[in-house]
C-alpha atoms as a PDB file:
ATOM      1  CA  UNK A   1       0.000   0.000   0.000  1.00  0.00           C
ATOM      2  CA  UNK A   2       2.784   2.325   0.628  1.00  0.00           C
ATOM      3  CA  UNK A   3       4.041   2.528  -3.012  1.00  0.00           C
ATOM      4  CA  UNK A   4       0.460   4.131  -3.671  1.00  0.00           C
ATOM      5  CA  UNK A   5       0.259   6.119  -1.247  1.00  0.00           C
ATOM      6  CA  UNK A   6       3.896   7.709  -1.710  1.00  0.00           C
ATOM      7  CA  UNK A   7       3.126   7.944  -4.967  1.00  0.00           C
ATOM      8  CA  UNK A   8      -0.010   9.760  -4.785  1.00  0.00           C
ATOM      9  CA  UNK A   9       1.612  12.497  -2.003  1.00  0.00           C
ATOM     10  CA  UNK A  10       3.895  13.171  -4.322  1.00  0.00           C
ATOM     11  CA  UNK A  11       1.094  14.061  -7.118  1.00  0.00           C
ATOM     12  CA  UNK A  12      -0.662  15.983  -4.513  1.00  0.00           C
ATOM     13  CA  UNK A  13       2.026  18.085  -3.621  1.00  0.00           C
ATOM     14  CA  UNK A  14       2.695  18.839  -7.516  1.00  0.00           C
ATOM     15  CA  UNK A  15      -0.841  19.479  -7.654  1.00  0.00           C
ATOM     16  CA  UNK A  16      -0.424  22.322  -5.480  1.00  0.00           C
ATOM     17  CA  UNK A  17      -2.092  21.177  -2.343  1.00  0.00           C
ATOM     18  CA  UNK A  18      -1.082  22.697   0.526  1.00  0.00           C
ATOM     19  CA  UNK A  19      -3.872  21.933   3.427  1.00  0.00           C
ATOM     20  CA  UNK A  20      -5.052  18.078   4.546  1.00  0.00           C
ATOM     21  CA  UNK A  21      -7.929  17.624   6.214  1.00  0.00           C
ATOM     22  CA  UNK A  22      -8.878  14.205   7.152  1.00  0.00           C
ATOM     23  CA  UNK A  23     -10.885  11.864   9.399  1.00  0.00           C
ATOM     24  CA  UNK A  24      -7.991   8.771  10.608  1.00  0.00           C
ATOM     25  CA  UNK A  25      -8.360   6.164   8.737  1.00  0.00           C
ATOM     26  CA  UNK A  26      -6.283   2.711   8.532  1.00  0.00           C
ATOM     27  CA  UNK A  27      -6.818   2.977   3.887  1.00  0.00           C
ATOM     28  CA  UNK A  28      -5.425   6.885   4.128  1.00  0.00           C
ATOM     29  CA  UNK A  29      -2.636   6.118   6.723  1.00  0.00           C
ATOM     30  CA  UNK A  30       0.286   6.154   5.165  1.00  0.00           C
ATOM     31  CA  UNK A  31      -1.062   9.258   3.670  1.00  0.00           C
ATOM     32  CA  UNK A  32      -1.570  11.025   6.607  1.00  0.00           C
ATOM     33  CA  UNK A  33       1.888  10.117   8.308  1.00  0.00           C
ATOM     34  CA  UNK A  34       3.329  11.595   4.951  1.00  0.00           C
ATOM     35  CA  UNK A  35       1.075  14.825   4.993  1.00  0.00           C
ATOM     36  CA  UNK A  36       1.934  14.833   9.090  1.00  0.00           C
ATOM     37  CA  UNK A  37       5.161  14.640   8.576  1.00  0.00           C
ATOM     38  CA  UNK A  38       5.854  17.735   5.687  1.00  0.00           C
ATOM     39  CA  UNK A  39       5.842  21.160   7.524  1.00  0.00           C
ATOM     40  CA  UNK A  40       5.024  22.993   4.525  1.00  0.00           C
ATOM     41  CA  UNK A  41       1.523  21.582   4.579  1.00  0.00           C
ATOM     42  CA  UNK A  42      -1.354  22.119   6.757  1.00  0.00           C
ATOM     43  CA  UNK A  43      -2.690  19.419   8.392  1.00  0.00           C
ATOM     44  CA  UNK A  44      -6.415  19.087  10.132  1.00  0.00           C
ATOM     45  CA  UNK A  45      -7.624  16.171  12.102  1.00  0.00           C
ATOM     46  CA  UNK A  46     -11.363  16.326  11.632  1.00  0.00           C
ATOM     47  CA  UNK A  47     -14.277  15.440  14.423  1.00  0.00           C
ATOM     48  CA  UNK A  48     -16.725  14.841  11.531  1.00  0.00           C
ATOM     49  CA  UNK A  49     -16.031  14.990   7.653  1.00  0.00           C
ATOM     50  CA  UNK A  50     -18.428  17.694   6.922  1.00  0.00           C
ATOM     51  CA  UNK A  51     -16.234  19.852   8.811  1.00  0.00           C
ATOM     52  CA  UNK A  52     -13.097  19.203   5.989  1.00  0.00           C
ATOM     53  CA  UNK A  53     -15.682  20.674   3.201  1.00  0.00           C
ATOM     54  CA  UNK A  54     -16.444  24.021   5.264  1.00  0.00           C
ATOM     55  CA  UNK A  55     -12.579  24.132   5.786  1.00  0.00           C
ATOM     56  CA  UNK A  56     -11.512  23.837   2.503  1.00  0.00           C
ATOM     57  CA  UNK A  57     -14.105  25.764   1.282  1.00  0.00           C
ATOM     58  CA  UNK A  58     -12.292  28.678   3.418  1.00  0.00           C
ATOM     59  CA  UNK A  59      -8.897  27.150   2.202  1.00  0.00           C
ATOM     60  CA  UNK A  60      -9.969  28.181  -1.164  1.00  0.00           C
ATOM     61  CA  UNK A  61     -11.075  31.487  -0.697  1.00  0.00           C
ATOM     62  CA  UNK A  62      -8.119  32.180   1.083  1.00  0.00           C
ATOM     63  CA  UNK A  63      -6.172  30.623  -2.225  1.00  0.00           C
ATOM     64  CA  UNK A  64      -4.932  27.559  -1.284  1.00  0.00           C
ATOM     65  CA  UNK A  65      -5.524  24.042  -2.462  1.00  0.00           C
ATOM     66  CA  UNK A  66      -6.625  21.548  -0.285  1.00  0.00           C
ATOM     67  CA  UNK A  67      -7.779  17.341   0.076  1.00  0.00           C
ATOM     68  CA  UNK A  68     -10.154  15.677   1.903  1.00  0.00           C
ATOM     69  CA  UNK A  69      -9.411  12.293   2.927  1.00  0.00           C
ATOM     70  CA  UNK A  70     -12.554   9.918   4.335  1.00  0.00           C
ATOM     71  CA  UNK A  71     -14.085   6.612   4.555  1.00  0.00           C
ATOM     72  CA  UNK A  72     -17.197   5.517   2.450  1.00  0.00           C
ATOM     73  CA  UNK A  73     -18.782   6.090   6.154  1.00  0.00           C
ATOM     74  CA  UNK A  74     -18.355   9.064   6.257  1.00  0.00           C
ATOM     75  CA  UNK A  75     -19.825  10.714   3.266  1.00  0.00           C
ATOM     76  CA  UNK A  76     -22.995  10.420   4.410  1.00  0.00           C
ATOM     77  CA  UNK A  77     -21.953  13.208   6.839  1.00  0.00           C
ATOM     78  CA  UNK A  78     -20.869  15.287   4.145  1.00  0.00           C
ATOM     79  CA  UNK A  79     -23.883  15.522   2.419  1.00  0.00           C
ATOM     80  CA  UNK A  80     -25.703  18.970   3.730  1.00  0.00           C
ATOM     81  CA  UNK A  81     -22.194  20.651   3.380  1.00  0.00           C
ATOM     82  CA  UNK A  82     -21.389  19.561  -0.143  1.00  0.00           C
ATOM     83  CA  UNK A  83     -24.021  22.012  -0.790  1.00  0.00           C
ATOM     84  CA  UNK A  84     -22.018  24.846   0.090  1.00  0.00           C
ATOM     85  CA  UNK A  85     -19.732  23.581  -2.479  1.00  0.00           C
ATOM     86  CA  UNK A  86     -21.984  22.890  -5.120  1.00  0.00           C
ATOM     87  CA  UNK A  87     -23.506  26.088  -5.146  1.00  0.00           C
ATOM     88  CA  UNK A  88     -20.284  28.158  -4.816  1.00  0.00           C
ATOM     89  CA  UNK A  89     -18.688  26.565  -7.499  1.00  0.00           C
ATOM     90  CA  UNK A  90     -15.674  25.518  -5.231  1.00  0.00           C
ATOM     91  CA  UNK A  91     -13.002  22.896  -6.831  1.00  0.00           C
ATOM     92  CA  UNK A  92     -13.310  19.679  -3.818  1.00  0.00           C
ATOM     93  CA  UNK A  93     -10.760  17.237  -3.995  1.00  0.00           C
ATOM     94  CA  UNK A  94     -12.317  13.851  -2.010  1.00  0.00           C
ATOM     95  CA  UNK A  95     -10.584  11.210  -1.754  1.00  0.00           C
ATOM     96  CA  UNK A  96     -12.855   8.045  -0.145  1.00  0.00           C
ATOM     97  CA  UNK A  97     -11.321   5.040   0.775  1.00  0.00           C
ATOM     98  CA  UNK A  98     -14.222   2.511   0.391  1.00  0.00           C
ATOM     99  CA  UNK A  99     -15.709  -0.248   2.754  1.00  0.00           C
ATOM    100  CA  UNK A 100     -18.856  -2.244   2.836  1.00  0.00           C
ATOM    101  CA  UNK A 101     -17.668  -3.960  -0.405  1.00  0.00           C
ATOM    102  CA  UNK A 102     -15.512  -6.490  -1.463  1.00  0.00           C
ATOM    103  CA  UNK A 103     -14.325  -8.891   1.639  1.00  0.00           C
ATOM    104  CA  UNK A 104     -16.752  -6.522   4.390  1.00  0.00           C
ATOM    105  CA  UNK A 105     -16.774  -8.304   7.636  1.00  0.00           C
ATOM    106  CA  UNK A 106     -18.917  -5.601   8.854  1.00  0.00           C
ATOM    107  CA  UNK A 107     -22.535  -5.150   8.192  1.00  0.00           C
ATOM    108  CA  UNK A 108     -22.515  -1.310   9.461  1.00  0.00           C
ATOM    109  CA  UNK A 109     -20.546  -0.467   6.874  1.00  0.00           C
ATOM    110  CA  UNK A 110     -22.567  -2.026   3.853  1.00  0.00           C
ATOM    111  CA  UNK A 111     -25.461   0.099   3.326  1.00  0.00           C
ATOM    112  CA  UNK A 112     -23.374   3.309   2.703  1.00  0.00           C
ATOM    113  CA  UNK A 113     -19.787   2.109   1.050  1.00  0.00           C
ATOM    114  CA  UNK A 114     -22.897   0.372  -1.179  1.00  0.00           C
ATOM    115  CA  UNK A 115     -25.034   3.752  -1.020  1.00  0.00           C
ATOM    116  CA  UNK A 116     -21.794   6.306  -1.546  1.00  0.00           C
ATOM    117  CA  UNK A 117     -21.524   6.519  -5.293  1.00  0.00           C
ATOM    118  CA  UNK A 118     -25.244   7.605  -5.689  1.00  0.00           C
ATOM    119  CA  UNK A 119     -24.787  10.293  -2.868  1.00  0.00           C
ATOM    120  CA  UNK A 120     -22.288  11.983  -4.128  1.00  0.00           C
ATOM    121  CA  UNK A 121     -23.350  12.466  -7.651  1.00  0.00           C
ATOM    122  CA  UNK A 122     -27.043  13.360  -6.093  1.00  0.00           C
ATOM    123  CA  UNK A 123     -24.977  16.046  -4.989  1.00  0.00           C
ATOM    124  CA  UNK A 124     -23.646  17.252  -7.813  1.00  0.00           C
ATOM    125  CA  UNK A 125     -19.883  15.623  -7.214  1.00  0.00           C
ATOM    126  CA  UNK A 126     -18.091  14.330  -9.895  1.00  0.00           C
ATOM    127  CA  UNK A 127     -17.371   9.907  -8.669  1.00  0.00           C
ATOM    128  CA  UNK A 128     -14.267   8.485 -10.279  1.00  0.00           C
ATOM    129  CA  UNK A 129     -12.968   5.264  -8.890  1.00  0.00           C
ATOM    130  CA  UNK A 130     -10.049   2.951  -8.899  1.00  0.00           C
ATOM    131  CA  UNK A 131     -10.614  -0.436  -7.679  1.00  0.00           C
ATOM    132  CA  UNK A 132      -6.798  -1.507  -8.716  1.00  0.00           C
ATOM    133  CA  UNK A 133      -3.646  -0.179  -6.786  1.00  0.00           C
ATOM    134  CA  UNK A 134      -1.789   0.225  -9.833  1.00  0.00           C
ATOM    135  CA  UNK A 135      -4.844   2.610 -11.009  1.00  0.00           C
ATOM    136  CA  UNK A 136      -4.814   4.808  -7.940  1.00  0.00           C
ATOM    137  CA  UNK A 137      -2.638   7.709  -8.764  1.00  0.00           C
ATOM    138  CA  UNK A 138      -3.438   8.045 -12.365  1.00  0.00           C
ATOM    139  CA  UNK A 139      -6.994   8.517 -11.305  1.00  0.00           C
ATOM    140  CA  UNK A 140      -6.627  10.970  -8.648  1.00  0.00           C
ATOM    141  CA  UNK A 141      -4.119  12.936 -11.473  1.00  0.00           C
ATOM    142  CA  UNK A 142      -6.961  12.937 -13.192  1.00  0.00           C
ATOM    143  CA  UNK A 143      -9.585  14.100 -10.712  1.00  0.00           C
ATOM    144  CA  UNK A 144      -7.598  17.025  -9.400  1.00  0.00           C
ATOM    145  CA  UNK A 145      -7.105  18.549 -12.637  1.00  0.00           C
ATOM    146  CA  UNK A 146     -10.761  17.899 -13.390  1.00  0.00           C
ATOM    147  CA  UNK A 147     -11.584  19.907  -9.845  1.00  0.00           C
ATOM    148  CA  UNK A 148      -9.115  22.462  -9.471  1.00  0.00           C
ATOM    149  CA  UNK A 149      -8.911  23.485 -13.370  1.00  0.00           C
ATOM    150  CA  UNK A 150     -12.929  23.176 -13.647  1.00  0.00           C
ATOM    151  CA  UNK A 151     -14.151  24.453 -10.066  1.00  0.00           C
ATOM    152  CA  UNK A 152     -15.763  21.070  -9.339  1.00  0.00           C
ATOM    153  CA  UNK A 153     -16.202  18.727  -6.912  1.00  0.00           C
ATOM    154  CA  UNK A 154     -14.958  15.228  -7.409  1.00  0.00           C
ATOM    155  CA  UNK A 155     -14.313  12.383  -5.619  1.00  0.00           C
ATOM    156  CA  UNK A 156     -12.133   9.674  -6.351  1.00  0.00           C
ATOM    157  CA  UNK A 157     -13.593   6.236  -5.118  1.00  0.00           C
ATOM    158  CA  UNK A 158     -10.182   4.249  -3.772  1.00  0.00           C
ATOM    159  CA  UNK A 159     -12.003   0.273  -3.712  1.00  0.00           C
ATOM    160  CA  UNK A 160     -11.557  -2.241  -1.167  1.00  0.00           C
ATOM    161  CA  UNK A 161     -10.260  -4.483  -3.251  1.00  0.00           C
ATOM    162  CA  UNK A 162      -7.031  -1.681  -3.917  1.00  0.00           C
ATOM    163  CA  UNK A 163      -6.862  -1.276  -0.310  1.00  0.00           C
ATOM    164  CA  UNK A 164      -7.455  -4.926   1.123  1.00  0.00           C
ATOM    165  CA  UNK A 165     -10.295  -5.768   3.312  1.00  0.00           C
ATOM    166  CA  UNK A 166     -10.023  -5.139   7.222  1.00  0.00           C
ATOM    167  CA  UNK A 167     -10.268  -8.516   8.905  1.00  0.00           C
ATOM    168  CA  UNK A 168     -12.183  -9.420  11.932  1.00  0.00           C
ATOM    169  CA  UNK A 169     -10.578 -11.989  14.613  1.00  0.00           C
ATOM    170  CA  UNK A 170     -13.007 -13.232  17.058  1.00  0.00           C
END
């Protein structure tokens, strides 16, 4: 998973991101050490996920670039907010790692990793997705410059399969 996800900082940061905002997660953590660990960028652990789009919403205005790094569980949270968005015409990078897919152990998780893609376009969010490591970074290239070059919101859809499945141990 690393190679991904040092891979895809290093896109972000040529993309011109400069804040992080994210709710920990185990799919984003390599991510988030990386991000963590580069003072040049501003990190911001979340409470909830709508918070990250009303923050970089303001990152925006104030002319920086920004991602927003959640769980399929979380986008239900989002979904009031992404209004804000929508209606401002403000570019939203989102990148979801799925769950409630391929290999779930968890029924809590099904109905919305299952319900996510719908949700977001109902919202007027642009859903790529990548359900193959080795597709990852080309597809989040492609999402930022679709968001930050057409004031959009998109979210890139990183699969469970690409990530692997949590397992459960009883």
């Amino acid at each position: 998973m690393s190679t991904w996800s040092d891979a895809l900082y290093e896109l972000l940061l040529d993309a011109g991101v400069k804040q992080v905002a994210y709710v920990p997660d185990a799919g984003h953590k390599r991510l988030i050490e990386l991000a963590l660990a580069n003072p040049d960028l501003k990190t911001t652990v979340l409470t909830t996920e709508e918070e990250g789009v009303a923050l970089l919403v303001g990152a925006y205005l104030g002319g920086d670039r920004g991602v927003l790094l959640l769980q399929s569980s979380g986008v239900g949270n989002c979904i009031n907010m992404l209004s804000l968005a929508a209606e401002c015409r403000v570019p939203l990078l989102m990148l979801v790692t799925m769950r409630g897919e391929w290999g779930e152990f968890n029924p809590w998780q099904v109905t919305m990793g299952q319900a996510t893609p719908a949700v977001l376009e109902a919202m007027g969010t642009i859903v790529l997705r990548a359900d193959d490591a080795e597709r990852i970074v080309e597809t989040v290239r492609a999402g930022s410059v679709l968001a930050f070059d057409s004031g959009r919101m998109v979210a890139v859809l990183i699969g469970q399969r690409a990530i692997g499945a949590k397992a459960f141990r009883k």
